[in-house]
Protein backbone atom coordinates (compact mmCIF):
# COMPACT_ATOMS: atom_id res chain seq x y z
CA UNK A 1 -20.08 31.01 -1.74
CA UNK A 2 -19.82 27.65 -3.76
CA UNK A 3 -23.00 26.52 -1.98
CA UNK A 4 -25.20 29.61 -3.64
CA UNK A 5 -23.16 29.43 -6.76
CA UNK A 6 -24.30 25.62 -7.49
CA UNK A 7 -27.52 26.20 -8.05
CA UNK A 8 -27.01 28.52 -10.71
CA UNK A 9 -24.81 26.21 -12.43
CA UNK A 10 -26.38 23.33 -12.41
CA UNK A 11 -29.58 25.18 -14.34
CA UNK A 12 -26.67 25.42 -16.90
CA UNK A 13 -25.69 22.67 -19.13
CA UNK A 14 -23.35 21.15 -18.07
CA UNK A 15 -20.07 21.98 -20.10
CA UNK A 16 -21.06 25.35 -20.73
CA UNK A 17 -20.92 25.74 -16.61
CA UNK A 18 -17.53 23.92 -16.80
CA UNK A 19 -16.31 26.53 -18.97
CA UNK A 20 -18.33 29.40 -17.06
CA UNK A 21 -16.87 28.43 -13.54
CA UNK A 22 -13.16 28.54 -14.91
CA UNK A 23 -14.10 32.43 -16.14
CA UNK A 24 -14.98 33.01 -13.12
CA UNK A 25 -12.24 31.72 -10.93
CA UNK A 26 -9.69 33.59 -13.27
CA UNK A 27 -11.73 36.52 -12.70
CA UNK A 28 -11.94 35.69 -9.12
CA UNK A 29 -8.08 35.09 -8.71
CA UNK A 30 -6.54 38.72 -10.91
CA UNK A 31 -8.97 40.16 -8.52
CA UNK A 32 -7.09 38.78 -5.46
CA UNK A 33 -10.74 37.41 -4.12
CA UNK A 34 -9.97 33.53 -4.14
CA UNK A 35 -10.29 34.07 -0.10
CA UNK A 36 -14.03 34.16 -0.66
CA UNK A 37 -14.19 30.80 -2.02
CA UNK A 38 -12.77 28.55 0.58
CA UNK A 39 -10.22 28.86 3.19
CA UNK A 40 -6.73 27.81 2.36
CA UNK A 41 -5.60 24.36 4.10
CA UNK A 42 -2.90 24.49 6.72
CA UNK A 43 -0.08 23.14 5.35
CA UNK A 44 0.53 19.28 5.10
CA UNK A 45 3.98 18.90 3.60
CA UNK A 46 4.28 15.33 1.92
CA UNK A 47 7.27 13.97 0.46
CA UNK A 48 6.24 11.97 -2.77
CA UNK A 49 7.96 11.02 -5.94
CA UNK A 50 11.35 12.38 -4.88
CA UNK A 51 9.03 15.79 -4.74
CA UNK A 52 7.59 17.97 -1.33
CA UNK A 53 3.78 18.55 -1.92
CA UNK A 54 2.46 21.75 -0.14
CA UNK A 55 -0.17 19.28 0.83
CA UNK A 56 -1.82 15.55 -0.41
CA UNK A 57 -4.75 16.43 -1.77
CA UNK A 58 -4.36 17.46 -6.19
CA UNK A 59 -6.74 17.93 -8.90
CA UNK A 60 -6.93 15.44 -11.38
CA UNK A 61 -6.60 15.88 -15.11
CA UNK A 62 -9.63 16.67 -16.86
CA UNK A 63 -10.63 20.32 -15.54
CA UNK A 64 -8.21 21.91 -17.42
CA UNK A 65 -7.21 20.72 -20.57
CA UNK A 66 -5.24 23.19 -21.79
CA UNK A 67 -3.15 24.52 -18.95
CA UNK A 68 -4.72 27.78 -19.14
CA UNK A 69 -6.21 27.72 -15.55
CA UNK A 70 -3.36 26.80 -13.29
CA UNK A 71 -2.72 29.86 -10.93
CA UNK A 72 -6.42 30.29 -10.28
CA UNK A 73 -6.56 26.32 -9.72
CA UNK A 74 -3.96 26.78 -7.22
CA UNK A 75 -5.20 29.36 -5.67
CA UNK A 76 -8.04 26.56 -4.29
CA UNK A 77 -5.50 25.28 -1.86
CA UNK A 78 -4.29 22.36 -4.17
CA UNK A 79 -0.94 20.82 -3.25
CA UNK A 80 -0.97 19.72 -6.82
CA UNK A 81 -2.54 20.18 -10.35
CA UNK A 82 -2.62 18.17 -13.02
CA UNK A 83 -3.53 19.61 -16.40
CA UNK A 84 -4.68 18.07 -19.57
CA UNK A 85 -5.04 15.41 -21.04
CA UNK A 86 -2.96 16.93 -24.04
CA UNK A 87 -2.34 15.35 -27.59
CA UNK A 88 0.49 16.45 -29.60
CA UNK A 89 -1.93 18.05 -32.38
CA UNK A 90 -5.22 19.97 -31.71
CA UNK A 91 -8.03 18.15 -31.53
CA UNK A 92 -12.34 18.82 -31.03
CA UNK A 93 -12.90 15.91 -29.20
CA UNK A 94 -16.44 14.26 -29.58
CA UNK A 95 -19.72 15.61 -30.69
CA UNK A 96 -22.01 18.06 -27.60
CA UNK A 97 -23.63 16.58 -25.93
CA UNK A 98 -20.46 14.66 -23.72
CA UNK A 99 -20.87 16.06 -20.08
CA UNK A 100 -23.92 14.92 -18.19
CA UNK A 101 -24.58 15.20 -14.29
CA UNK A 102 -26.31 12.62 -12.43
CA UNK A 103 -27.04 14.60 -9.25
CA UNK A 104 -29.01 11.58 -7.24
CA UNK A 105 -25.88 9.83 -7.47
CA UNK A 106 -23.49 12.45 -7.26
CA UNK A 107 -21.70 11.51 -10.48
CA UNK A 108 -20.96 12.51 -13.82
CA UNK A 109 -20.74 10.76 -17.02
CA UNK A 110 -18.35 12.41 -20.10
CA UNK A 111 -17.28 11.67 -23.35
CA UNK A 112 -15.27 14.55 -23.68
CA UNK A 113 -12.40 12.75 -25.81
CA UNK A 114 -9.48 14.59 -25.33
CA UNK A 115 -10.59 18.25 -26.71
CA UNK A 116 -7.36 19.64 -26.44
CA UNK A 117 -6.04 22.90 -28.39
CA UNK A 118 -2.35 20.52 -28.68
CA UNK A 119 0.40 20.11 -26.60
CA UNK A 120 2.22 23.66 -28.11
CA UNK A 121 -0.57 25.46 -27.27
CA UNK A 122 -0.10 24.13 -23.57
CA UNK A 123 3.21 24.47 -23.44
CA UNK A 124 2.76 28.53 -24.11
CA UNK A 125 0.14 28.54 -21.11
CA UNK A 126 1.93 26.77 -18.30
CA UNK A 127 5.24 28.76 -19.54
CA UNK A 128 2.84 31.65 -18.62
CA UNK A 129 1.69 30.73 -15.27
CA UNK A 130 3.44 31.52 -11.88
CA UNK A 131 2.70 28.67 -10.68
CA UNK A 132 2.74 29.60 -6.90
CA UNK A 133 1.80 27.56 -3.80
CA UNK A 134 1.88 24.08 -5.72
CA UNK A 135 3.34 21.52 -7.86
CA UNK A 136 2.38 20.53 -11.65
CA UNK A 137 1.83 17.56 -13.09
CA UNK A 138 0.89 17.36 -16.62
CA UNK A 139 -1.39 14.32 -18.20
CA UNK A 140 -0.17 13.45 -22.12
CA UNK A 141 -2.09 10.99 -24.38
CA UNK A 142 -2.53 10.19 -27.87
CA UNK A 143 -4.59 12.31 -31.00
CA UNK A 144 -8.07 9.94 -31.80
CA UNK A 145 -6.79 9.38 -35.23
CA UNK A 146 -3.01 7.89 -34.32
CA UNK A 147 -3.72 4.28 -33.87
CA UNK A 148 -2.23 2.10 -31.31
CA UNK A 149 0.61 1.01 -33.34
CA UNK A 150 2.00 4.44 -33.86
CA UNK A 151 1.04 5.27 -30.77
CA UNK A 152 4.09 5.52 -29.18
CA UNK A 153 5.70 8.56 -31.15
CA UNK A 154 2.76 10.28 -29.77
CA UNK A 155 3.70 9.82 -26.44
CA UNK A 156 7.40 10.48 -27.20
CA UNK A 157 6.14 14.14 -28.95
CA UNK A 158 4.60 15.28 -25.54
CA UNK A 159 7.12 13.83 -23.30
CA UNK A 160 9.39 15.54 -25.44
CA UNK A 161 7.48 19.07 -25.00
CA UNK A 162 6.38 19.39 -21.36
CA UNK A 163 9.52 17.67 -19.78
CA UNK A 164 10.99 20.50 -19.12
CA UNK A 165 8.28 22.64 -17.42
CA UNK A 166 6.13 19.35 -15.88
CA UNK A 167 7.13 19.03 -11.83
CA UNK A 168 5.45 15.49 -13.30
CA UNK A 169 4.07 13.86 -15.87
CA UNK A 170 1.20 11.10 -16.37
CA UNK A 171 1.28 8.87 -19.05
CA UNK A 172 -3.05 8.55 -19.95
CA UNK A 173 -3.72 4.52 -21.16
CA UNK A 174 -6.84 4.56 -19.68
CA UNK A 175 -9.86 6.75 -20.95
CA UNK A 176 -12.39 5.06 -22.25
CA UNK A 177 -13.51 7.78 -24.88
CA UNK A 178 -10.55 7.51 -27.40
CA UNK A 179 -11.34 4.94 -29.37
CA UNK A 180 -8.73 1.20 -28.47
CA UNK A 181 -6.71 3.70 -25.91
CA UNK A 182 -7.54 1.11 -23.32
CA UNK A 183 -5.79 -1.26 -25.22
CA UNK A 184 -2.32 -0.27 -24.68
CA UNK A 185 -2.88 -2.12 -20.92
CA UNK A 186 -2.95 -5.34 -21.98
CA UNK A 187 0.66 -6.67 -20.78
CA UNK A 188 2.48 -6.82 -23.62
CA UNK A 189 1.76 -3.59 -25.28
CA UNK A 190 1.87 -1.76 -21.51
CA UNK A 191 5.31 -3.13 -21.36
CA UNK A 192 6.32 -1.91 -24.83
CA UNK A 193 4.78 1.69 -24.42
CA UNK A 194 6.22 2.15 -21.10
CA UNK A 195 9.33 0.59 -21.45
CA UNK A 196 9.87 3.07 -24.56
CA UNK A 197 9.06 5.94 -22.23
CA UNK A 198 11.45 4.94 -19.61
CA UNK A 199 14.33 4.87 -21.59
CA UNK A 200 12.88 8.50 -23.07
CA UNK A 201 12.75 9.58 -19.61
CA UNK A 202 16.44 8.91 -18.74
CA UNK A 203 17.32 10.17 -21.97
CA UNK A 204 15.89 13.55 -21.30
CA UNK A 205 16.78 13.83 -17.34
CA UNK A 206 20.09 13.78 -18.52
CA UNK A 207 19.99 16.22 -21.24
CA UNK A 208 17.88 18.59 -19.01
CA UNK A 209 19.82 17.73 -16.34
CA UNK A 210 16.85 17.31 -14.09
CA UNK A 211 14.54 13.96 -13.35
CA UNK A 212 11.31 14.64 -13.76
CA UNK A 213 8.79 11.90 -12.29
CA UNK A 214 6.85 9.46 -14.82
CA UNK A 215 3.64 8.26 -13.95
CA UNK A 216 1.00 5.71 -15.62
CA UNK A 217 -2.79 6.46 -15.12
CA UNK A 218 -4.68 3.09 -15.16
CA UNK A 219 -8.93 2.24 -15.65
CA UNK A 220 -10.97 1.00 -12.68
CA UNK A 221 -12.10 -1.87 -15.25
CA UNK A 222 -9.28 -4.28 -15.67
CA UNK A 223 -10.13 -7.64 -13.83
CA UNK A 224 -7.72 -9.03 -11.40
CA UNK A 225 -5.58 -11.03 -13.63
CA UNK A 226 -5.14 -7.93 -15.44
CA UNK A 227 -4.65 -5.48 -12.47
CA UNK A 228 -1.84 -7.71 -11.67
CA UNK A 229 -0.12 -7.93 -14.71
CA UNK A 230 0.02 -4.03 -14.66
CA UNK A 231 1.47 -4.18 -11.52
CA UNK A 232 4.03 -6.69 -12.54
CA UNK A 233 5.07 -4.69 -15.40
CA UNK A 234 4.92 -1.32 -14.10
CA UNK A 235 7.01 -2.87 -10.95
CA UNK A 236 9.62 -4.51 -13.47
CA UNK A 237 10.35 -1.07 -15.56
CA UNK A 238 10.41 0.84 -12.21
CA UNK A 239 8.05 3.58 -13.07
CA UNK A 240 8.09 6.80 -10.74
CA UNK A 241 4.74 6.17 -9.34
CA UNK A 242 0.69 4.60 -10.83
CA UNK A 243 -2.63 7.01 -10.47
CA UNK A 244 -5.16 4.75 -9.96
CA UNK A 245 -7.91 4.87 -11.62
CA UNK A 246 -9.92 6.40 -14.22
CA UNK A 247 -13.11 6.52 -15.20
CA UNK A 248 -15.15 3.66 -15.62
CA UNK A 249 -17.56 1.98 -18.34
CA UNK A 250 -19.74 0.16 -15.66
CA UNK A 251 -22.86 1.44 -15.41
CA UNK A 252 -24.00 -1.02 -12.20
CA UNK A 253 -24.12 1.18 -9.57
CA UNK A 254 -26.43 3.83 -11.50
CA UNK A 255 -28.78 1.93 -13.60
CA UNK A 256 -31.39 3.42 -12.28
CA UNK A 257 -30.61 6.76 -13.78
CA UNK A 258 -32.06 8.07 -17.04
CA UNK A 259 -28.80 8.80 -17.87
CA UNK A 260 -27.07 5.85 -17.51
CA UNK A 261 -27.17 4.80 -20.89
CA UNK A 262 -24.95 8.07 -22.23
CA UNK A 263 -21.69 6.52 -23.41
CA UNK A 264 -18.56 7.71 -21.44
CA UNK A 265 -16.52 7.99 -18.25
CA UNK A 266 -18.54 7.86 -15.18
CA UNK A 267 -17.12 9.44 -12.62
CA UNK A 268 -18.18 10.76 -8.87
CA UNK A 269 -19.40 8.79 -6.17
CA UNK A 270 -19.92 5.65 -7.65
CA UNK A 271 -16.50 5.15 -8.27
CA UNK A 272 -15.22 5.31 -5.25
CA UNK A 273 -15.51 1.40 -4.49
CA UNK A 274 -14.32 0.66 -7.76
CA UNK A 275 -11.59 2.50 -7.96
CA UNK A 276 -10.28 1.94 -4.20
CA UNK A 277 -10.18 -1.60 -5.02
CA UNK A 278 -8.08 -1.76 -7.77
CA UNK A 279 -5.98 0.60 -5.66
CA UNK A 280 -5.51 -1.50 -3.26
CA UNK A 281 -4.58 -4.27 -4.97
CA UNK A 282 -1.97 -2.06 -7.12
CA UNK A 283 -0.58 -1.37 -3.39
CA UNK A 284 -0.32 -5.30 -2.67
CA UNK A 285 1.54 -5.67 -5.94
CA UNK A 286 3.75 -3.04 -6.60
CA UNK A 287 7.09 -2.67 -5.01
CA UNK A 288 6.66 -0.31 -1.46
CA UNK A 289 9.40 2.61 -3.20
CA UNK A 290 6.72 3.19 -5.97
CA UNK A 291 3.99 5.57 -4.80
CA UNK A 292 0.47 5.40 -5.22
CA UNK A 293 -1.86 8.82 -6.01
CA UNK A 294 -5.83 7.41 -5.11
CA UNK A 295 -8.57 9.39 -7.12
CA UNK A 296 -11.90 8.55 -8.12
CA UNK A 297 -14.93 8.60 -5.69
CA UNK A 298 -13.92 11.30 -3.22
CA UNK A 299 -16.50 13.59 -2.02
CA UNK A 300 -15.81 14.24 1.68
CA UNK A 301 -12.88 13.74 4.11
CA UNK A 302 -13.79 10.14 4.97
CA UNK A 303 -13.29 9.31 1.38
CA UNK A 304 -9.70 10.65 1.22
CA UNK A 305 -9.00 9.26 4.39
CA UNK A 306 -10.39 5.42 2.78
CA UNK A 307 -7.98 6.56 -0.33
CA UNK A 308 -5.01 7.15 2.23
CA UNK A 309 -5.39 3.76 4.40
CA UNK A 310 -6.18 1.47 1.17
CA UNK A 311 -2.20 2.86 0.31
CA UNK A 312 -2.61 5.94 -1.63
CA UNK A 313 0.09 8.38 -1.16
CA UNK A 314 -1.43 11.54 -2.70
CA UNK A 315 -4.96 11.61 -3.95
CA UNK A 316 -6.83 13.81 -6.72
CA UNK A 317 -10.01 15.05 -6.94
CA UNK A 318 -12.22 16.58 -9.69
CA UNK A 319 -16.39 15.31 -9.20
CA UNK A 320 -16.17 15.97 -5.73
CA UNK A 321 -15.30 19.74 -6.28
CA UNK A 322 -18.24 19.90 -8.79
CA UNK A 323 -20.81 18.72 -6.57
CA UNK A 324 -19.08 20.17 -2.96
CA UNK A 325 -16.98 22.90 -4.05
CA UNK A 326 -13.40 24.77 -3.07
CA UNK A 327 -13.94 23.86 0.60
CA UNK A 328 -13.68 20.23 -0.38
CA UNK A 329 -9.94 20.55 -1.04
CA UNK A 330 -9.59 21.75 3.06
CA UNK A 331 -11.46 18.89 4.18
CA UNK A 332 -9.62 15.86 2.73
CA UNK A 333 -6.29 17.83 3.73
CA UNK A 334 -7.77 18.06 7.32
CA UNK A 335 -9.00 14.12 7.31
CA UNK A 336 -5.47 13.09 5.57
CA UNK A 337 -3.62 14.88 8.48
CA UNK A 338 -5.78 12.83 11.11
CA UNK A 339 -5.13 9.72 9.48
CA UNK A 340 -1.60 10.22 9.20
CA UNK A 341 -1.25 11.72 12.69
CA UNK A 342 -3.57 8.33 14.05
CA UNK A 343 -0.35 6.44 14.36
CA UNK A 344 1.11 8.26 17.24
CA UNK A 345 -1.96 7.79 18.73
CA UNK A 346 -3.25 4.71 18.68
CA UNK A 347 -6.47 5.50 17.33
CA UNK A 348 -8.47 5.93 14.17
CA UNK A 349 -9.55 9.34 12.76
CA UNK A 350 -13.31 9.68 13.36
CA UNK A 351 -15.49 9.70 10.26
CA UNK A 352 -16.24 12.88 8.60
């Protein structure tokens, strides 16, 4: 159905058919169709984070800002969903224009900014949800006009909030369209922010009396000196587990595109290099316990599969469904299952 749908969508711009496809998969789901979109993965149960995914394969933060979409998200055949990013006070986010498709190169550039309605808003919506057939994560960051030296109680606010109803939670350092956010990787202030959080964390396991997984979301553009540093630091406060990466600021791999000179995020498949690299050198770096969730880049099987062998333990996807659709979710569970079944067989998975 995706297939005949895409046309359609793409005549739209593009955040208006960002906000028309979620309609319509809420619509879809209360009417018990979400059958007709894709068929549900077999199962892949995957022990991660001290947590058992229905499957590998999530969808990243970004989609759904606000929480308000998570049952019909699910519904996709997710094993995971990550909502937000969320800021502890409502927020626009940047001027429209900020979403822009580059179809030749299957990517997608935003500057979206963190339009959030605020993390009590969200907190009301995934109290709502029933949440069946997968497990939430939810993706905090800081308000635009909080600068980096306060941003800390920021974090603290959120962490605070959705700690009790998160099955995880992702600590955002790395968009690029919140103004100095990227900042707070640089070694010393990474090891500030996150050691604060830590302690936070252990604080409220114990007066929830539950541990609920912290992770930190990292950019594709550090260099290698930096990449390593991360690592170093991340691997010294023990953090639950890294999502590697974000967006990126490079515009190398689509200069060719009359769009390449939007500001922003790009996203999609030109990413995928990018971002496996720096994934793969978190994996060399980071201590073996602390797990690794791959996104950026994935558009087909063979992708998640590359995500899985360069050390990824889960992976996330959210270009890929825009440009393939639900059945995407299927195929990288199918492709991850190969891969992980390979092993016992002595061979590789073929290529999607």
């Amino acid at each position: 159905m995706y297939s005949m749908l895409r046309p359609l969508l793409f005549r739209m711009e593009a955040e208006r058919a960002h906000g028309a496809t979620l309609r319509a998969l809420d619509r879809v789901h209360a009417l018990g169709l979400g059958g007709l979109l894709a068929k549900a993965p077999a199962p892949l149960p995957t022990k991660v984070l001290g947590l058992t995914f229905p499957n590998p394969v999530g969808l990243a933060a970004g989609l759904d800002k606000n929480g308000a979409h998570i049952d019909s998200l699910m519904a996709l055949g997710f094993g995971f969903v990550e909502v937000g990013t969320v800021t502890p006070r409502p927020q626009p986010g940047n001027p429209r224009p900020r979403m822009f498709r580059l179809p030749r190169h299957r990517a997608l550039i935003n500057r979206l900014g963190f339009n959030n309605d605020g993390v009590d808003a969200l907190v009301r919506n995934v109290a709502r949800a029933q949440r069946k057939g997968g497990l939430l994560g939810i993706n905090i960051g800081r308000n635009k006009d909080t600068t980096n030296d306060f941003a800390e109680g920021d974090y603290l606010y959120c962490l605070e909030r959705v700690y009790p109803l998160a099955d995880y939670i992702t600590v955002n350092i790395s968009s690029p369209n919140t103004a100095g956010l990227r900042e707070l990787q640089e070694e010393q202030a990474l090891r500030r922010l996150v050691g604060t959080l830590r302690d936070a964390q252990e604080r409220l396991g114990a007066l929830h009396g539950k541990r609920v997984p912290m992770l930190v979301k990292i950019a594709p553009d550090l260099s290698d000196d930096d990449v390593e540093a991360a690592g170093r630091v991340l691997g010294d406060l023990q953090v639950d587990g890294v999502i590697a990466t974000n967006t990126t600021v490079s515009r190398l791999a689509v200069q060719d595109d009359p769009l390449a000179r939007e500001s922003g995020g790009l996203s999609g498949a030109p990413l995928m290099e990018k971002s496996t690299a720096v994934l793969r050198m978190l994996r060399s770096r980071l201590p073996e316990q602390i797990p690794l969730i791959g996104v950026g880049g994935i558009l087909g099987g063979a992708d998640a599969a590359t995500k899985m062998a360069a050390g990824a333990n889960l992976v996330q996807l959210y270009t890929g469904l825009v440009y393939r659709g639900p059945e995407l979710v299927a195929e990288c569970v199918e492709a991850m299952r190969r891969r992980k079944e390979a092993p016992s067989r002595g061979t590789l998975p073929p290529d999607e």
